[in-house]
C-alpha atoms as a PDB file:
ATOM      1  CA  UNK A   1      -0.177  45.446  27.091  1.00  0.00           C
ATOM      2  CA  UNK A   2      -0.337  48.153  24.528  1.00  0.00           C
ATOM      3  CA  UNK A   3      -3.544  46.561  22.919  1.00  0.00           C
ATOM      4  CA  UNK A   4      -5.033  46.119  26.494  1.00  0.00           C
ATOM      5  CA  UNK A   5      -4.057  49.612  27.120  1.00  0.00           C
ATOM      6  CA  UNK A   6      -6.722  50.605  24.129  1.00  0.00           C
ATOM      7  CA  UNK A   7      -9.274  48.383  24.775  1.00  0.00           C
ATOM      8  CA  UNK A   8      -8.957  46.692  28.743  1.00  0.00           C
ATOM      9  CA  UNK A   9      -8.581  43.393  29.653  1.00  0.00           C
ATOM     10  CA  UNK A  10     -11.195  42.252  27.923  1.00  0.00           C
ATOM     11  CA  UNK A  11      -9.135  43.411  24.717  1.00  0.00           C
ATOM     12  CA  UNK A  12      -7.204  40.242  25.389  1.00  0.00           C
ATOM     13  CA  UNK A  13      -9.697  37.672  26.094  1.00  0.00           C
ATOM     14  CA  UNK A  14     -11.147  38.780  22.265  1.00  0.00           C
ATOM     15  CA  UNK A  15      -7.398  38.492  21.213  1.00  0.00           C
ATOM     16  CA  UNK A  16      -7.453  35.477  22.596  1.00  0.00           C
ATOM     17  CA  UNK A  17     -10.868  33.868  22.005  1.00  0.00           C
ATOM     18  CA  UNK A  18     -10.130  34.614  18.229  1.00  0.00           C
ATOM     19  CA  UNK A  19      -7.298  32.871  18.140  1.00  0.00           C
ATOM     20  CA  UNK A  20      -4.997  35.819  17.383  1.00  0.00           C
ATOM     21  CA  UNK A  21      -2.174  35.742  19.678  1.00  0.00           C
ATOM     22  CA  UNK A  22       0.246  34.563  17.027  1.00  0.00           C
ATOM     23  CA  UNK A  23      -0.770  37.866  14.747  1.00  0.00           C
ATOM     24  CA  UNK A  24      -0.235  40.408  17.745  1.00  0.00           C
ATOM     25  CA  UNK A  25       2.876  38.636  18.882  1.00  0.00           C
ATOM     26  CA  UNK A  26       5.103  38.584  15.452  1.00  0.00           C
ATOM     27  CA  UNK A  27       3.915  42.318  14.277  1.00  0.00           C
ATOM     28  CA  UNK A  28       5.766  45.123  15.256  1.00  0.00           C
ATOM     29  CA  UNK A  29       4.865  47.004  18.581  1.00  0.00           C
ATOM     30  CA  UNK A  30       4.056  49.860  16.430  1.00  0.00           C
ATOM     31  CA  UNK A  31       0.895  48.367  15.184  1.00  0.00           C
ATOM     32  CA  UNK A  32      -0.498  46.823  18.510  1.00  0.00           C
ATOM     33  CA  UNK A  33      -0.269  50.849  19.760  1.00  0.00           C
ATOM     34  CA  UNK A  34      -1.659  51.960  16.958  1.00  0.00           C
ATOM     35  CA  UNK A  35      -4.626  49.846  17.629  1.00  0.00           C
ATOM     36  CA  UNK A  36      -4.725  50.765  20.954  1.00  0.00           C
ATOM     37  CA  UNK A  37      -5.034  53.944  20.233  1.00  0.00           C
ATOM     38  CA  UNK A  38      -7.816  53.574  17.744  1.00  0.00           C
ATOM     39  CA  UNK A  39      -9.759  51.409  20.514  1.00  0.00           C
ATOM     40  CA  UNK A  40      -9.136  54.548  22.828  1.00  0.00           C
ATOM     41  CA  UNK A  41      -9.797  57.128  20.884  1.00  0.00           C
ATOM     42  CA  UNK A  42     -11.927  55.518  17.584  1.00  0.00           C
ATOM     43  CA  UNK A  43     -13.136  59.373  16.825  1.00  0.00           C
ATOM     44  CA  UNK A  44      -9.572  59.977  15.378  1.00  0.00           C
ATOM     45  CA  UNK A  45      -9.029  56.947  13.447  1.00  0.00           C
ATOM     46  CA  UNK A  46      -9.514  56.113   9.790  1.00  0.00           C
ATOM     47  CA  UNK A  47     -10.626  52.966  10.618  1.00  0.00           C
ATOM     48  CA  UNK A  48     -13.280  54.365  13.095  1.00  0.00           C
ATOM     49  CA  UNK A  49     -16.857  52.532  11.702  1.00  0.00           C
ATOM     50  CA  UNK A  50     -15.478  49.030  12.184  1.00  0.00           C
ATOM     51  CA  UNK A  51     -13.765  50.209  15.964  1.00  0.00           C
ATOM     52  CA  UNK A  52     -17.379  52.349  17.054  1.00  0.00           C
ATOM     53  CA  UNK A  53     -19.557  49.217  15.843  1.00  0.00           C
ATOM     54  CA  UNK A  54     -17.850  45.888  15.719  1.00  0.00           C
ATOM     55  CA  UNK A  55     -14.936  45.909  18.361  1.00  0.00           C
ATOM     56  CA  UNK A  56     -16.032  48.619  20.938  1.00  0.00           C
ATOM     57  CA  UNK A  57     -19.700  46.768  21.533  1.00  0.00           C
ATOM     58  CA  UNK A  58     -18.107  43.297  21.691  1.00  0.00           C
ATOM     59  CA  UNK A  59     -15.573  44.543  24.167  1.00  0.00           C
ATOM     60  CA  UNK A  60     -18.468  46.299  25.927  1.00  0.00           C
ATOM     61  CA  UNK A  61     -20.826  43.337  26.300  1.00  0.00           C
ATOM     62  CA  UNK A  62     -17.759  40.600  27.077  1.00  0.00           C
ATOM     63  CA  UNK A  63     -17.170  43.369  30.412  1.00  0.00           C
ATOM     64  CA  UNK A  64     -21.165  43.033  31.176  1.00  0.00           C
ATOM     65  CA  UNK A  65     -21.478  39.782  30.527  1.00  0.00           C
ATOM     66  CA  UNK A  66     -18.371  38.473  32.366  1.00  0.00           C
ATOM     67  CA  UNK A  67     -17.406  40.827  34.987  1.00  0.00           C
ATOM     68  CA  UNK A  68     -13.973  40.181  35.940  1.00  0.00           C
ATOM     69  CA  UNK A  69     -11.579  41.128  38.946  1.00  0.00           C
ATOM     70  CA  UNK A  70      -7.879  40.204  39.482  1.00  0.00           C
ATOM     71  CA  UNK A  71      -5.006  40.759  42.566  1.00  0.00           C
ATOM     72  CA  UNK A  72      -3.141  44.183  41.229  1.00  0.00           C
ATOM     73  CA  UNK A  73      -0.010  42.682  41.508  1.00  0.00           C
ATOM     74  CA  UNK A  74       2.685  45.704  40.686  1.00  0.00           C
ATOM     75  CA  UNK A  75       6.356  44.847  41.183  1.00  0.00           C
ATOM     76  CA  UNK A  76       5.566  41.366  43.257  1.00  0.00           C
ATOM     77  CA  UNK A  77       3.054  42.529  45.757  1.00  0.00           C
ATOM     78  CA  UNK A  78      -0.571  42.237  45.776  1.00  0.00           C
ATOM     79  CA  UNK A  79      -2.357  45.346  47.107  1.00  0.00           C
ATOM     80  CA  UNK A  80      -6.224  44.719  46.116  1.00  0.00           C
ATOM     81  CA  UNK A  81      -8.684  43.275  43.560  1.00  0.00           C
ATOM     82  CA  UNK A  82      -8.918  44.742  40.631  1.00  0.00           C
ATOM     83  CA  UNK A  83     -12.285  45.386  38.947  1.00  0.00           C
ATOM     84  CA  UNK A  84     -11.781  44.769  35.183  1.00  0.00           C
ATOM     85  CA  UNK A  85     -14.270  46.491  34.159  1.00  0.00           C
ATOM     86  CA  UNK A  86     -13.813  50.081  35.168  1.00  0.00           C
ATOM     87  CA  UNK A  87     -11.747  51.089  32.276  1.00  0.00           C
ATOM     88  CA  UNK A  88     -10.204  54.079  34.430  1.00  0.00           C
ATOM     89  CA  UNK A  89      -9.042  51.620  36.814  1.00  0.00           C
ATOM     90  CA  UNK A  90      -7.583  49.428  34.295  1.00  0.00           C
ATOM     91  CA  UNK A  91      -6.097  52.284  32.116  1.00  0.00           C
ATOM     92  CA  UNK A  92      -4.218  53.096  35.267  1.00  0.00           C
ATOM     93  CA  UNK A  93      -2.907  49.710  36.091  1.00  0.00           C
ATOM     94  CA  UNK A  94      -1.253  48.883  32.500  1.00  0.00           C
ATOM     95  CA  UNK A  95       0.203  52.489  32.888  1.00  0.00           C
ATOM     96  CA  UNK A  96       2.082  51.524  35.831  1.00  0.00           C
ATOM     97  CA  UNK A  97       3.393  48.240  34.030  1.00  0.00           C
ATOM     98  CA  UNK A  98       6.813  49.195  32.221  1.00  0.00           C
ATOM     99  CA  UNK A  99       6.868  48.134  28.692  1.00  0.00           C
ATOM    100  CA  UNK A 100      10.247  47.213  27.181  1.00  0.00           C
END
């Protein structure tokens, strides 16, 4: 949730399609915010060439290419669709899930 939180859903499915979930599991939380944070806000990052032209535009075309929606399910109910690529709509929805 913290990468997602950086970069959207769509964060995930790159996680994913790259075979990385092992990587992002064992490493300390620390690091998957700090990457979030990069993917947020790559202006303030030392690593902000590669996030500004290698992650940002793949995350950008996966959300045109493949426009997603999923029930917002918060604490067992499902109130509406959510539209996975509106980034403000997303940012809020992993804000409201608790991280522990």
């Amino acid at each position: 949730m913290l990468l997602a939180g950086g970069g959207s859903i769509y964060a995930l499915i790159l996680i994913a399609a790259k075979d990385m979930r092992w990587s992002i599991t064992t490493a300390p939380a620390e690091v998957s915010w700090e990457v979030g944070k990069m993917l947020r806000r790559p202006d303030k990052c030392a690593g902000m060439s590669y996030m500004l032209w290698k992650i940002i535009p793949i995350i950008a075309a996966l959300r045109k290419r493949f426009p997603l929606s999923m029930p917002n399910v918060i604490n067992g109910s499902v109130s509406h669709q959510l539209d996975c690529t509106c980034i403000r709509y997303i940012d809020r929805f992993i804000d409201s899930v608790p991280i522990k």
